[in-house]
PDB file of N, CA and C in Angstrom:
ATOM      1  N   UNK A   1      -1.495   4.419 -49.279  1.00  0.00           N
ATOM      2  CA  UNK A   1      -0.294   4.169 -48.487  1.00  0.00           C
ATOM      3  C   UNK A   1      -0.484   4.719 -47.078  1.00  0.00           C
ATOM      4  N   UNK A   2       0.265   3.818 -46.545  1.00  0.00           N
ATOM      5  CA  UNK A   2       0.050   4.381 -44.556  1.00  0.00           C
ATOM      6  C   UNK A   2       1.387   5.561 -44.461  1.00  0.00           C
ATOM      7  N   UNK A   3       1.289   6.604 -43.812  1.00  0.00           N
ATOM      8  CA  UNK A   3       2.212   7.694 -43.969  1.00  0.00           C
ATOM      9  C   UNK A   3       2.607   6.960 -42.312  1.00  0.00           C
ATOM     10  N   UNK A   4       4.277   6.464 -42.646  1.00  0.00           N
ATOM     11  CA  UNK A   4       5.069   6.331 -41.113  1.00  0.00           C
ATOM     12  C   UNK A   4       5.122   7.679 -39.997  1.00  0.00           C
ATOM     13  N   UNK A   5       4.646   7.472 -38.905  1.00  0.00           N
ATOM     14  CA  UNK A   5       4.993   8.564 -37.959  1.00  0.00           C
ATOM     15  C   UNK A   5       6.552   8.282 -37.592  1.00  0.00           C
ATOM     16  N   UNK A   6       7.142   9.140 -37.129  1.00  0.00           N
ATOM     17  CA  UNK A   6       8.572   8.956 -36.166  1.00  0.00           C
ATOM     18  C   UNK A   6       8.434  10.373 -35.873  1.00  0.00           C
ATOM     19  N   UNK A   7       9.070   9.368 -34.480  1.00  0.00           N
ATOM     20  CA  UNK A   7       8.871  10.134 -33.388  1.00  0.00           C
ATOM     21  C   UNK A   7      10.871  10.772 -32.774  1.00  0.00           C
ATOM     22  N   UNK A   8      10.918  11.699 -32.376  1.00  0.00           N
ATOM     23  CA  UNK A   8      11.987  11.911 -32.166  1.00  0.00           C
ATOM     24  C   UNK A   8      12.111  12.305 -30.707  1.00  0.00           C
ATOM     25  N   UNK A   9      13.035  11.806 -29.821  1.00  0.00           N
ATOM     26  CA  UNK A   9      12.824  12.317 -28.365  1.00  0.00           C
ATOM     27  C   UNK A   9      14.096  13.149 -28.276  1.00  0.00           C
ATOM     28  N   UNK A  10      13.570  14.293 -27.991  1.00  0.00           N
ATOM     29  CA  UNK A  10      13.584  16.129 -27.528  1.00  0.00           C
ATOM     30  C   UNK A  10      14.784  15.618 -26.302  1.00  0.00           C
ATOM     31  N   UNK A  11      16.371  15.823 -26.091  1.00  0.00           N
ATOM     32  CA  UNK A  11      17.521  15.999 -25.581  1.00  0.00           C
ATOM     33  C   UNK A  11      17.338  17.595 -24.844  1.00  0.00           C
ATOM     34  N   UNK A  12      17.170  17.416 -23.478  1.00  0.00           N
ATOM     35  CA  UNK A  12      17.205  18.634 -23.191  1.00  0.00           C
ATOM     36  C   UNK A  12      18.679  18.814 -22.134  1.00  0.00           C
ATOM     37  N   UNK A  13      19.423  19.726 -22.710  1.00  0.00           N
ATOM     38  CA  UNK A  13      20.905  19.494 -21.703  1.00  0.00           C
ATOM     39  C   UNK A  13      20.904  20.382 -20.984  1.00  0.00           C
ATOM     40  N   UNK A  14      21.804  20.482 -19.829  1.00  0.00           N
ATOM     41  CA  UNK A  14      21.739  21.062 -18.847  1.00  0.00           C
ATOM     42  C   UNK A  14      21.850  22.479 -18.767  1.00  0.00           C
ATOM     43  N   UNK A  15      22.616  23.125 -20.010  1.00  0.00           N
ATOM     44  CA  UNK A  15      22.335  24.607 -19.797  1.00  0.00           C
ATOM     45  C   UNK A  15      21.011  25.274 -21.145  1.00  0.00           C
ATOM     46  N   UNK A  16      20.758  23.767 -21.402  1.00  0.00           N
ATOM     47  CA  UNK A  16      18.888  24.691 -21.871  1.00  0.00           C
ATOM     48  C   UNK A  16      18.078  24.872 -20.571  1.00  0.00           C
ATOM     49  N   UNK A  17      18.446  23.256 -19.877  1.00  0.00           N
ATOM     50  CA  UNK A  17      17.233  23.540 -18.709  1.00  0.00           C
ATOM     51  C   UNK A  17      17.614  24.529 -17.928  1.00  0.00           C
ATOM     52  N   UNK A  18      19.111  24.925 -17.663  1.00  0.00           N
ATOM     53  CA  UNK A  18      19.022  25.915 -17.089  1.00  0.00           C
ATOM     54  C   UNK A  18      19.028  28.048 -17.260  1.00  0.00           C
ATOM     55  N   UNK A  19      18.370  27.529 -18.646  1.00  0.00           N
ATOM     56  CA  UNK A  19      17.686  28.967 -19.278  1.00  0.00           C
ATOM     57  C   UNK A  19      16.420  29.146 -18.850  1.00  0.00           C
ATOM     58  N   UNK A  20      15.759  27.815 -19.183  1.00  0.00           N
ATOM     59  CA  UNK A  20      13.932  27.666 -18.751  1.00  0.00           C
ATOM     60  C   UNK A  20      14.178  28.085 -17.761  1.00  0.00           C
ATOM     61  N   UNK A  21      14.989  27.510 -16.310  1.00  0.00           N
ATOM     62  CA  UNK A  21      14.723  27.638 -14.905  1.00  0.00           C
ATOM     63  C   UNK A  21      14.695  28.970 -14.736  1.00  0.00           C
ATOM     64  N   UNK A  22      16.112  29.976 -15.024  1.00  0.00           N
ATOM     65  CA  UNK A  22      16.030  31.330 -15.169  1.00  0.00           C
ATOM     66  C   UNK A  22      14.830  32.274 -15.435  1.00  0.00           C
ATOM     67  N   UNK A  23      14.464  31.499 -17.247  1.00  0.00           N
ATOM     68  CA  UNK A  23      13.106  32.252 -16.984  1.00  0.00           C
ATOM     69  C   UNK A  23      11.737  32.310 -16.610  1.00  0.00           C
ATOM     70  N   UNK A  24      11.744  31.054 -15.736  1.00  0.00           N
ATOM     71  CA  UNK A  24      10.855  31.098 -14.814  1.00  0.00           C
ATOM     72  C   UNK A  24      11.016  31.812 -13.604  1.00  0.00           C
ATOM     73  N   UNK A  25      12.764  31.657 -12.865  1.00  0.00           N
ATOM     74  CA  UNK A  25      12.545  32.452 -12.091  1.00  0.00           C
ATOM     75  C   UNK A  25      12.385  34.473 -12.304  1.00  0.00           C
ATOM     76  N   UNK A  26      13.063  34.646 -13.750  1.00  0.00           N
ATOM     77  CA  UNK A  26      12.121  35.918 -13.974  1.00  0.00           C
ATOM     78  C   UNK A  26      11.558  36.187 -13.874  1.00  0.00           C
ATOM     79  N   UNK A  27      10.254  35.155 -14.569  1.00  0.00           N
ATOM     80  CA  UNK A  27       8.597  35.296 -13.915  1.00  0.00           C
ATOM     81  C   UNK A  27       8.026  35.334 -12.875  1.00  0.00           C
ATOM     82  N   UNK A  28       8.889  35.005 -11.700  1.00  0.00           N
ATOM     83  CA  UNK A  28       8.403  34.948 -10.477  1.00  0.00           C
ATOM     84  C   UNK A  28       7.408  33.632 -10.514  1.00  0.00           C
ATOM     85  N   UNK A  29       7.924  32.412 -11.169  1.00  0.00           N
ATOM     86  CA  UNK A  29       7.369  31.434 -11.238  1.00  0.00           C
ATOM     87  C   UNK A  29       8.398  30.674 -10.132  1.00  0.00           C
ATOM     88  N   UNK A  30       8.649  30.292  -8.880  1.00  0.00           N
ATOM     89  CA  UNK A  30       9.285  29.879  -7.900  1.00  0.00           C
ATOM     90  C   UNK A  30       9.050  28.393  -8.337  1.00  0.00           C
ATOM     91  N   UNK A  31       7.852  27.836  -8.395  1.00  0.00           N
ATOM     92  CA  UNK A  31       7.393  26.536  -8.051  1.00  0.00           C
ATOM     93  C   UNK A  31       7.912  25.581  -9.583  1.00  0.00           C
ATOM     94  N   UNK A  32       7.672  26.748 -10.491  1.00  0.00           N
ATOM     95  CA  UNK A  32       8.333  26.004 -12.213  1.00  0.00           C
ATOM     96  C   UNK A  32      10.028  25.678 -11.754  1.00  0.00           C
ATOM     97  N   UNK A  33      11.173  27.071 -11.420  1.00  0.00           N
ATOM     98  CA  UNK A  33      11.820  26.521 -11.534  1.00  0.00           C
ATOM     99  C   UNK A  33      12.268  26.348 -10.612  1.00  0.00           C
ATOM    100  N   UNK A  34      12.009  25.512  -9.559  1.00  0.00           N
ATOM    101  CA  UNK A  34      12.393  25.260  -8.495  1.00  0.00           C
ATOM    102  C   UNK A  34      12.192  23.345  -8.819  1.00  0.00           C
ATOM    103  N   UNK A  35      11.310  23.334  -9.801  1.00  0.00           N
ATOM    104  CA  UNK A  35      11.035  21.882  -9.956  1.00  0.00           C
ATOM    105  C   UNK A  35      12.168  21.472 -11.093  1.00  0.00           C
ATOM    106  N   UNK A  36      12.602  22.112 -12.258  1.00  0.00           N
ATOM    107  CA  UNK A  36      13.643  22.264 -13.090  1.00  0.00           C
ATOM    108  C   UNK A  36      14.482  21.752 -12.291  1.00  0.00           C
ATOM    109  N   UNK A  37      15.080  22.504 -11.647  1.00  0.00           N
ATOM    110  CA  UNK A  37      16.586  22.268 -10.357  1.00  0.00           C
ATOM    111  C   UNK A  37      16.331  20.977 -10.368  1.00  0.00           C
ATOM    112  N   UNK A  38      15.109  20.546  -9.362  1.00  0.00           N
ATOM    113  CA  UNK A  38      15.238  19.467  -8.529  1.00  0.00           C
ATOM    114  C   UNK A  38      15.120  18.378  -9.741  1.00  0.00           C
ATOM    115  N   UNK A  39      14.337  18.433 -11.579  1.00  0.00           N
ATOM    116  CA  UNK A  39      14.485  17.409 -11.988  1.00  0.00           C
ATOM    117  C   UNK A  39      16.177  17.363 -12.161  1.00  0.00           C
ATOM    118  N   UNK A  40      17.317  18.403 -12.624  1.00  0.00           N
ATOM    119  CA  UNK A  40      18.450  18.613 -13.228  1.00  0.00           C
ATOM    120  C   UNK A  40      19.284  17.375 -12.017  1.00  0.00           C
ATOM    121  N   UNK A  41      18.775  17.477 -10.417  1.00  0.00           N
ATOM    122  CA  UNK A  41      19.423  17.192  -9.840  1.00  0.00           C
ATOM    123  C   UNK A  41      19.259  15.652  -9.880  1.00  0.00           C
ATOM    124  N   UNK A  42      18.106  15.157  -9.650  1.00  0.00           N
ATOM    125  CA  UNK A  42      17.540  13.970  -9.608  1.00  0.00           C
ATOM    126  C   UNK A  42      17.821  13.023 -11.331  1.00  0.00           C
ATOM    127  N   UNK A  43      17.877  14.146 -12.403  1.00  0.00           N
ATOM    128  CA  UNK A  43      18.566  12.885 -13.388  1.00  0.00           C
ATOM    129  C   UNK A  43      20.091  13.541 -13.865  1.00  0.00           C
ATOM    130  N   UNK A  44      20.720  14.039 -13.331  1.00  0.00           N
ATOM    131  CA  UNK A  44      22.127  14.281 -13.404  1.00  0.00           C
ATOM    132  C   UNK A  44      22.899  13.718 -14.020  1.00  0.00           C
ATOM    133  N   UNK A  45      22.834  11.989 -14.169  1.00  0.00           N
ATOM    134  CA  UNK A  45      23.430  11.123 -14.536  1.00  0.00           C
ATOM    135  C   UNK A  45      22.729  11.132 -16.445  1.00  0.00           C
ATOM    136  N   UNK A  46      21.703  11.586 -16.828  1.00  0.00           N
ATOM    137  CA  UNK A  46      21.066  11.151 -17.900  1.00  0.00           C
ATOM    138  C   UNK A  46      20.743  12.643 -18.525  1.00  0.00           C
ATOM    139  N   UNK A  47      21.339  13.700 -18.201  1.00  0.00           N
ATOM    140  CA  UNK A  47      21.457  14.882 -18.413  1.00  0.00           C
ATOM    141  C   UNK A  47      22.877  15.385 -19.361  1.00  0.00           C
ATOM    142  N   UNK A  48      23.127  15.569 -20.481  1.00  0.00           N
ATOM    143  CA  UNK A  48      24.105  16.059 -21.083  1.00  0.00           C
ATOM    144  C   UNK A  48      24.605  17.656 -20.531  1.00  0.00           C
ATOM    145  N   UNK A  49      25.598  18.005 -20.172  1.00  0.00           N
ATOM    146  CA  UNK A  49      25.560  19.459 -19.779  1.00  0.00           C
ATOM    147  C   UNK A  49      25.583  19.817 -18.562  1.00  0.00           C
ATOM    148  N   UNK A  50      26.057  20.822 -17.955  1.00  0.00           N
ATOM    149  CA  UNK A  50      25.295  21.672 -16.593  1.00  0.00           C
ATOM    150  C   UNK A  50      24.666  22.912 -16.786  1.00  0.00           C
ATOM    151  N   UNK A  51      24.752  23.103 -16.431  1.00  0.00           N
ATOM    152  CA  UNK A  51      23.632  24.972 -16.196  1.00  0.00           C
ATOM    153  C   UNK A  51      24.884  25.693 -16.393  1.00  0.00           C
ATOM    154  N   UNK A  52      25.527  26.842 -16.809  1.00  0.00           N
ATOM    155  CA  UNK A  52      26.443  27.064 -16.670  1.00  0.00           C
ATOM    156  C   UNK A  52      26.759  28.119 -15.163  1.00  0.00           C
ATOM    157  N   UNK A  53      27.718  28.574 -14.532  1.00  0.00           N
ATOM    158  CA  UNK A  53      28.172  29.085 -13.560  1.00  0.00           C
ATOM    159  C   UNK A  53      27.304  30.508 -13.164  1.00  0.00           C
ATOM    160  N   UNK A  54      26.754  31.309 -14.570  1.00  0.00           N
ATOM    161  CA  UNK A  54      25.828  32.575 -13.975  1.00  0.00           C
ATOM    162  C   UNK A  54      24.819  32.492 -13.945  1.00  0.00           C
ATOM    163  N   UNK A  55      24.255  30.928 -14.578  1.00  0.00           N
ATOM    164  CA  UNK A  55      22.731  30.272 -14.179  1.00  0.00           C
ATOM    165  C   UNK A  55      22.256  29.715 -12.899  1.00  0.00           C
ATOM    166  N   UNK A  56      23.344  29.310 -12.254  1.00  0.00           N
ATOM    167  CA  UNK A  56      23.641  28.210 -11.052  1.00  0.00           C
ATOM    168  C   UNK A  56      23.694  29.604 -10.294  1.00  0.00           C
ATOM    169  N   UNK A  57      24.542  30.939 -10.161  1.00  0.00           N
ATOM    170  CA  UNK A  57      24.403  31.562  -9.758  1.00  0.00           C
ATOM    171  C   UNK A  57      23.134  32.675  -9.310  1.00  0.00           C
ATOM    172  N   UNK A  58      22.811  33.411 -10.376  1.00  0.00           N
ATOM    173  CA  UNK A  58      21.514  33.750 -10.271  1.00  0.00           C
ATOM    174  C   UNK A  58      20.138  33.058  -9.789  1.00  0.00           C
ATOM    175  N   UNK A  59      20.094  31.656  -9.854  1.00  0.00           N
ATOM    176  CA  UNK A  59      19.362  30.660  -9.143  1.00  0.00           C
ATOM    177  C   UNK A  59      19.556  30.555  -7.707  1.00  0.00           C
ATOM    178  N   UNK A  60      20.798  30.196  -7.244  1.00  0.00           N
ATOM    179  CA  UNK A  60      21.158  30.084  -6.184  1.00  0.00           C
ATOM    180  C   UNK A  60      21.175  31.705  -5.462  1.00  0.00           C
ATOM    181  N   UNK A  61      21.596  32.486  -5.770  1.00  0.00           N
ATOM    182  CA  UNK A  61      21.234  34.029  -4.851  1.00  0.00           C
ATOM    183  C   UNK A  61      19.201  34.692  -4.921  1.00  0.00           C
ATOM    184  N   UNK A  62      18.913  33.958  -5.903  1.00  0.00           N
ATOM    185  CA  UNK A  62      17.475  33.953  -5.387  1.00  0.00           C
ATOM    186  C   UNK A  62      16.827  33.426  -4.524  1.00  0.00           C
ATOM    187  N   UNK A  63      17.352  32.200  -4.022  1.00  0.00           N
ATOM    188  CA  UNK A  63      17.083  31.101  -3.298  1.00  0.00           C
ATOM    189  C   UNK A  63      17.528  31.753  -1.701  1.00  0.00           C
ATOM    190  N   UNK A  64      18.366  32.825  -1.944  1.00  0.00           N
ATOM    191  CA  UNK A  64      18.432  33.149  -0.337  1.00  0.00           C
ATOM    192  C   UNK A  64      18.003  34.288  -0.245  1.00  0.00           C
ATOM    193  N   UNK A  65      17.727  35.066  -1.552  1.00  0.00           N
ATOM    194  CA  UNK A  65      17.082  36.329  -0.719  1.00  0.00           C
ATOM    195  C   UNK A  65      15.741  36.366  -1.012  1.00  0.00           C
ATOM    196  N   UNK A  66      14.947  34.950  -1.283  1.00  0.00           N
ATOM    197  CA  UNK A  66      14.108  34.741  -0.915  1.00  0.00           C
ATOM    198  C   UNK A  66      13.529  33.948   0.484  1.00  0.00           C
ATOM    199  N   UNK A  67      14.421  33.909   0.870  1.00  0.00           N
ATOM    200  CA  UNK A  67      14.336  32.952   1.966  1.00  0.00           C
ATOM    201  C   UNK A  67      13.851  31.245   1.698  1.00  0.00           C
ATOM    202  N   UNK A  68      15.094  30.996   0.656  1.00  0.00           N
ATOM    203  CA  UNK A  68      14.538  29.470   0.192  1.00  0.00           C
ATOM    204  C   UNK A  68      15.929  28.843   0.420  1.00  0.00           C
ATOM    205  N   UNK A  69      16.563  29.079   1.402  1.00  0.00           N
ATOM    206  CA  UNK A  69      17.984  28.645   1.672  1.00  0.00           C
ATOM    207  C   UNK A  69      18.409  26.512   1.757  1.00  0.00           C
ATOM    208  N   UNK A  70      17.096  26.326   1.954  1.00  0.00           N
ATOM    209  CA  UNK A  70      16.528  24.800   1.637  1.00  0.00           C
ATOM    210  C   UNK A  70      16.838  24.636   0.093  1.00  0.00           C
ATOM    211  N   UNK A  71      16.284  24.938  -0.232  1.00  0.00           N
ATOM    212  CA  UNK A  71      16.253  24.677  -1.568  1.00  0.00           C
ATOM    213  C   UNK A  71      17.224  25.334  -2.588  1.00  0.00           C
ATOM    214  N   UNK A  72      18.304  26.324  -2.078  1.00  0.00           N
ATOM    215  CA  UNK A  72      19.991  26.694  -2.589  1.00  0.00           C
ATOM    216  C   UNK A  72      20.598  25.317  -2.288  1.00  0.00           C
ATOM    217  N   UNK A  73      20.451  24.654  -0.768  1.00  0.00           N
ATOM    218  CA  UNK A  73      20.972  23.305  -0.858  1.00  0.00           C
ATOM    219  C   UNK A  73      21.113  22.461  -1.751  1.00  0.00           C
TER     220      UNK A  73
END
C-alpha cells in the first residue's frame, strides 16, 4: 500500500508572529525581526490577529532607541 502524505499549512497569527519578532529582538537579531514586522505589515489582510499592544510596544521603543525611527514608521 502507498502511505498518503498530507500536508497541513502552519496559520501563523499575528500575536505568534509577534512573540518570534520579540524574541528576536531579545537576541539582538534586528534584521530577523525587523523582517517579521515588515512581513505582518505587507500581508495584514491574510494574517489572523495583531501583535498585541506590549508587543507593538516594546518593538516600536526599540526602534527609536536604536536609532531605527524609519522603521517604528
Amino acid at each position: 500500500t502507498q502511505q498518503t502524505k498530507r500536508t497541513q499549512q502552519i496559520s501563523f497569527t499575528g500575536p505568534i508572529l509577534g512573540d518570534v519578532a520579540v524574541l528576536c529582538l531579545r537576541a539582538k537579531e534586528f534584521d530577523k525581526w525587523t523582517h517579521i514586522i515588515s512581513y505582518l505589515y505587507k500581508e495584514q489582510n491574510s494574517i489572523m490577529g495583531t501583535p498585541t499592544k506590549d508587543q507593538i510596544q516594546e518593538l516600536f521603543e526599540a526602534c527609536l532607541m536604536g536609532g531605527h525611527a524609519e522603521t517604528a514608521l
